[in-house]
N, C-alpha and C. Protein backbone atom coordinates (compact mmCIF):
# COMPACT_ATOMS: atom_id res chain seq x y z
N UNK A 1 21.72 -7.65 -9.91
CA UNK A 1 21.49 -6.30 -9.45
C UNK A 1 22.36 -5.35 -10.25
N UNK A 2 22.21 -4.35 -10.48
CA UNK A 2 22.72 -3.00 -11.12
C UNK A 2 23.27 -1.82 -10.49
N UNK A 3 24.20 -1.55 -10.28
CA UNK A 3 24.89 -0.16 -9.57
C UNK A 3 24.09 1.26 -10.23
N UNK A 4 23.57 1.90 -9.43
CA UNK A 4 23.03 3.35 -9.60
C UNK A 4 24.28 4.13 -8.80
N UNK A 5 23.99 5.41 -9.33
CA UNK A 5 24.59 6.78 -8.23
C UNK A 5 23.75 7.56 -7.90
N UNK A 6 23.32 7.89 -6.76
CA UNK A 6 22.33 8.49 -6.00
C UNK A 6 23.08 10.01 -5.26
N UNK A 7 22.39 11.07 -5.64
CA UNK A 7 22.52 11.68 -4.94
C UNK A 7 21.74 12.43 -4.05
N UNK A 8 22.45 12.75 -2.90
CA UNK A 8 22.04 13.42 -1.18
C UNK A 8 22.83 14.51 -0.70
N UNK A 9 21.55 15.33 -0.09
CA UNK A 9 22.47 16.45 0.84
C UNK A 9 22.89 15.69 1.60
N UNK A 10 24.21 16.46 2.53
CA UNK A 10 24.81 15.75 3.44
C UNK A 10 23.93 15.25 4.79
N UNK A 11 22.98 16.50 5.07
CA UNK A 11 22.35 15.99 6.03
C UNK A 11 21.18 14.77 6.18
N UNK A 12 20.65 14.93 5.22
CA UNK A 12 19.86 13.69 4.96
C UNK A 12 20.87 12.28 4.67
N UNK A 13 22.03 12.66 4.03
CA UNK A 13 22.74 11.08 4.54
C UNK A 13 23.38 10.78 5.60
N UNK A 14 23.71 11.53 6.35
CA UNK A 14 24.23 11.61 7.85
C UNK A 14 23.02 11.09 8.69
N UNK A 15 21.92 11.41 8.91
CA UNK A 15 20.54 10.70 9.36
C UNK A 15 20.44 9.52 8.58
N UNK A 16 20.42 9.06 7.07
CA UNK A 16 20.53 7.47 6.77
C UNK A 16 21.16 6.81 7.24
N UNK A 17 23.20 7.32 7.66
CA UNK A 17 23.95 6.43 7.96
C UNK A 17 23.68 6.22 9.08
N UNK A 18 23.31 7.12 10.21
CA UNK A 18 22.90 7.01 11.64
C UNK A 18 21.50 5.52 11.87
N UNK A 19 20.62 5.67 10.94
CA UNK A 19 19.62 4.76 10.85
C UNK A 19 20.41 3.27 10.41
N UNK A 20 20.70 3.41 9.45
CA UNK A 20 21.51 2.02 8.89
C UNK A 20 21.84 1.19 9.79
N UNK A 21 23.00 2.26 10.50
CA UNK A 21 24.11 1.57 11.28
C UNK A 21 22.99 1.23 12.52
N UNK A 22 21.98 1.39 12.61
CA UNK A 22 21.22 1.13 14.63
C UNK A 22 20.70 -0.10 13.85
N UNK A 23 20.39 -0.04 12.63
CA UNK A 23 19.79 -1.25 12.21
C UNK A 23 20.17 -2.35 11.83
N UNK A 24 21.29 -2.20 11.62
CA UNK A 24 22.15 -3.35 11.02
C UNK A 24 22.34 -3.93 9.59
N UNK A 25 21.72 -2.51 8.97
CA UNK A 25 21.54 -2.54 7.36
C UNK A 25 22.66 -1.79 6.44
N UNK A 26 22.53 -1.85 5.52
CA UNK A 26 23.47 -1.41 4.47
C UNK A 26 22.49 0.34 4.14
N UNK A 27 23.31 1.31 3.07
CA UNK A 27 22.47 1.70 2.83
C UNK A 27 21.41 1.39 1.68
N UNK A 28 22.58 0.37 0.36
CA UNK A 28 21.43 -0.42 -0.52
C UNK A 28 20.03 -1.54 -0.02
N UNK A 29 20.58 -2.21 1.01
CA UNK A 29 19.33 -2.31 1.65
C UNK A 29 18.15 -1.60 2.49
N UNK A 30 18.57 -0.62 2.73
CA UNK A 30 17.49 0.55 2.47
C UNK A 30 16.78 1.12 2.13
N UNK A 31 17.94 1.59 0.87
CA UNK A 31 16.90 2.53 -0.44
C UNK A 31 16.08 0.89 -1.49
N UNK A 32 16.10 0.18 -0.90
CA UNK A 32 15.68 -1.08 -1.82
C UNK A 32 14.35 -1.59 -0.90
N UNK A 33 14.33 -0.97 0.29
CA UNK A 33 12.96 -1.40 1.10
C UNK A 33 12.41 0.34 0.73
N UNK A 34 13.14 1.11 1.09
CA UNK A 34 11.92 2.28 0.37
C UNK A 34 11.39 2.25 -0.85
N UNK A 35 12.10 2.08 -1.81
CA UNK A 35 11.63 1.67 -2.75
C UNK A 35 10.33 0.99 -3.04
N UNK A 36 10.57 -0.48 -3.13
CA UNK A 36 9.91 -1.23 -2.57
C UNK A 36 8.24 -0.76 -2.35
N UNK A 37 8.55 0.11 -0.90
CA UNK A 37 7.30 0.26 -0.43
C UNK A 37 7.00 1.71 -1.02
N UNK A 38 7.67 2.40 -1.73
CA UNK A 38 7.14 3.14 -2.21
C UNK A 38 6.33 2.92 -3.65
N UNK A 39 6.98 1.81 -4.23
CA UNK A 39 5.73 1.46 -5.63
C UNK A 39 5.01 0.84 -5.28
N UNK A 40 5.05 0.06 -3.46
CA UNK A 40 3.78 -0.86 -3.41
C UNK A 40 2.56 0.37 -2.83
N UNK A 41 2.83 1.72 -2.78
CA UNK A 41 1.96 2.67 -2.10
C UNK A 41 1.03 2.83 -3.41
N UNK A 42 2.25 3.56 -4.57
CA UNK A 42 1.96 4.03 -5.89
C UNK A 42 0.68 2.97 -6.05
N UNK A 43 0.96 1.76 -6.34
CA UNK A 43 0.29 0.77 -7.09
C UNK A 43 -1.12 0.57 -6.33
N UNK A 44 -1.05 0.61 -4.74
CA UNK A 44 -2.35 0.56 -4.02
C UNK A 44 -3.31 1.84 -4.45
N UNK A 45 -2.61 2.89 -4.37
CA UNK A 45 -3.33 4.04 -4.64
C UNK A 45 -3.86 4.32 -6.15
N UNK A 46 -3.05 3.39 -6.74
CA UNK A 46 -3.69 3.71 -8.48
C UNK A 46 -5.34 2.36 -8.29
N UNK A 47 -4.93 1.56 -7.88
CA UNK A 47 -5.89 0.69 -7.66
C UNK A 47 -7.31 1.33 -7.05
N UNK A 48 -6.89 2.14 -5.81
CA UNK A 48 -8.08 2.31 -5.41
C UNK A 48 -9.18 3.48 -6.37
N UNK A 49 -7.58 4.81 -7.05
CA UNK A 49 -7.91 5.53 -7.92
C UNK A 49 -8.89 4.63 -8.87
N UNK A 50 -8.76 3.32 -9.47
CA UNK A 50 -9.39 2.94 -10.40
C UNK A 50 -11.05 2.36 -10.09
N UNK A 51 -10.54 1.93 -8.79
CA UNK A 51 -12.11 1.70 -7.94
C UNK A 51 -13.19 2.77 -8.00
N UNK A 52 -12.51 3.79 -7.64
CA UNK A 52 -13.47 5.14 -6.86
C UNK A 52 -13.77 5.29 -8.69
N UNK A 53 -13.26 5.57 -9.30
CA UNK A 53 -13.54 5.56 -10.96
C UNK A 53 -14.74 4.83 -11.14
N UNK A 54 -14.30 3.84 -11.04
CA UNK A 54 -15.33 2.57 -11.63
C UNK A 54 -16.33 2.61 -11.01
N UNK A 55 -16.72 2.81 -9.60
CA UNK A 55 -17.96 3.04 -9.01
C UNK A 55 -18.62 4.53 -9.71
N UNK A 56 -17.52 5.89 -10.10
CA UNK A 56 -18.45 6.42 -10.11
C UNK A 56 -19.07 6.57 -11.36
N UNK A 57 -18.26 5.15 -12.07
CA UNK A 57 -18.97 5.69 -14.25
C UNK A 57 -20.48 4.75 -14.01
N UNK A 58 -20.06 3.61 -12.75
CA UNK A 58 -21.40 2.73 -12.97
C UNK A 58 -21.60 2.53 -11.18
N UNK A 59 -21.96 3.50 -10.39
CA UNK A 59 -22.95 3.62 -8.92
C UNK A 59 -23.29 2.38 -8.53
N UNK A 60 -23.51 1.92 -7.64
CA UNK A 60 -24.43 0.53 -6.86
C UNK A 60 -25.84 0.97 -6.95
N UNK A 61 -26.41 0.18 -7.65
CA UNK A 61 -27.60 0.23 -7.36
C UNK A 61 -28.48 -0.11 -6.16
N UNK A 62 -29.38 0.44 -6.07
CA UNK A 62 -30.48 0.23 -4.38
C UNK A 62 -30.50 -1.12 -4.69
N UNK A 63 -30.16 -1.16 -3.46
CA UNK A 63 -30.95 -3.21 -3.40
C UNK A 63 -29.73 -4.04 -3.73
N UNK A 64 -28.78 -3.90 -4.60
CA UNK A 64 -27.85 -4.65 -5.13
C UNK A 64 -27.28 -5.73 -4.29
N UNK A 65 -27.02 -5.17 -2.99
CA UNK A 65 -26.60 -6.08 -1.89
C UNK A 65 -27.43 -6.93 -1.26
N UNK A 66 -28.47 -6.67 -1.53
CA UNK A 66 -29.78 -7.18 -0.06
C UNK A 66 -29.39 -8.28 -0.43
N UNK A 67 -29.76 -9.08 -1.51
CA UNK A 67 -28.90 -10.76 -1.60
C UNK A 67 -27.58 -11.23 -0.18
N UNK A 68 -26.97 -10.68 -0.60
CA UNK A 68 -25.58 -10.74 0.16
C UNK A 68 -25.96 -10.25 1.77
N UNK A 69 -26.21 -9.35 2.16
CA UNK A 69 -26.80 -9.18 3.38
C UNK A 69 -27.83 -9.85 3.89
N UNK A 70 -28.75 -10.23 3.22
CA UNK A 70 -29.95 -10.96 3.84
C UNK A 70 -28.96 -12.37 4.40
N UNK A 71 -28.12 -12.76 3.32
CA UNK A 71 -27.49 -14.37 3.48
C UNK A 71 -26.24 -14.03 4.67
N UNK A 72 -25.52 -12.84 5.31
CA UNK A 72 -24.82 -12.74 5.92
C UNK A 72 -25.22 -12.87 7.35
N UNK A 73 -26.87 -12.08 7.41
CA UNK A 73 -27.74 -12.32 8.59
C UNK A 73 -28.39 -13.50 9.34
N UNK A 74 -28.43 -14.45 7.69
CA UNK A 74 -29.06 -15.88 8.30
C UNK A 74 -27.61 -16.53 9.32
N UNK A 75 -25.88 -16.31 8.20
CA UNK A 75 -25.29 -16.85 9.30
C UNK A 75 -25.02 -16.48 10.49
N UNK A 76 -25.32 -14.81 10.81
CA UNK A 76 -25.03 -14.84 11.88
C UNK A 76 -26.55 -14.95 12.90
N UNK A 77 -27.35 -15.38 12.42
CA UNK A 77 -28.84 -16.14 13.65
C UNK A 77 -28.18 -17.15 13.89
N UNK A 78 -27.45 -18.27 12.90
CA UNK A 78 -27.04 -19.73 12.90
C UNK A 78 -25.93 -19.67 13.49
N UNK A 79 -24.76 -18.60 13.83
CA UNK A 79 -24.28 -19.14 14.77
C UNK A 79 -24.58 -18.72 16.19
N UNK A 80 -25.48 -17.79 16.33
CA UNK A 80 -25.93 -17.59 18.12
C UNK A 80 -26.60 -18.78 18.70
């Protein structure tokens, strides 16, 4: 691991240390779960960005699914 220096208004670290301490965390274990979940947001959202893209350079065509739906319907007759 690597030492950073971070800086905070006082009041926003006065509310971290208050959180920390109910939690039983450090504050590097903290800023290391925000983190964290903040590039796992970034990375979901570029993903979906690339989806909504990709559908709209090449659309679903009519019908494309009926395969897949027709075969989803037989299993659910087969299991009633």
């Amino acid at each position: 691991m690597k030492t950073i220096s971070v800086t905070l208004d006082e009041d926003l670290l006065q509310r971290v240390d208050r959180e920390v301490r109910s939690a039983k965390q450090t504050r590097s274990e903290l800023f290391r779960i925000v983190l964290r979940d903040w590039l796992a947001t970034r990375r979901r959202r570029k993903l979906a960005a690339e989806d909504r893209a990709g559908y709209e350079r090449h659309p679903v065509g009519a019908g494309e699914f009926a395969g897949l739906i027709a075969a989803q319907a037989l299993d659910d007759e087969e299991e009633s």
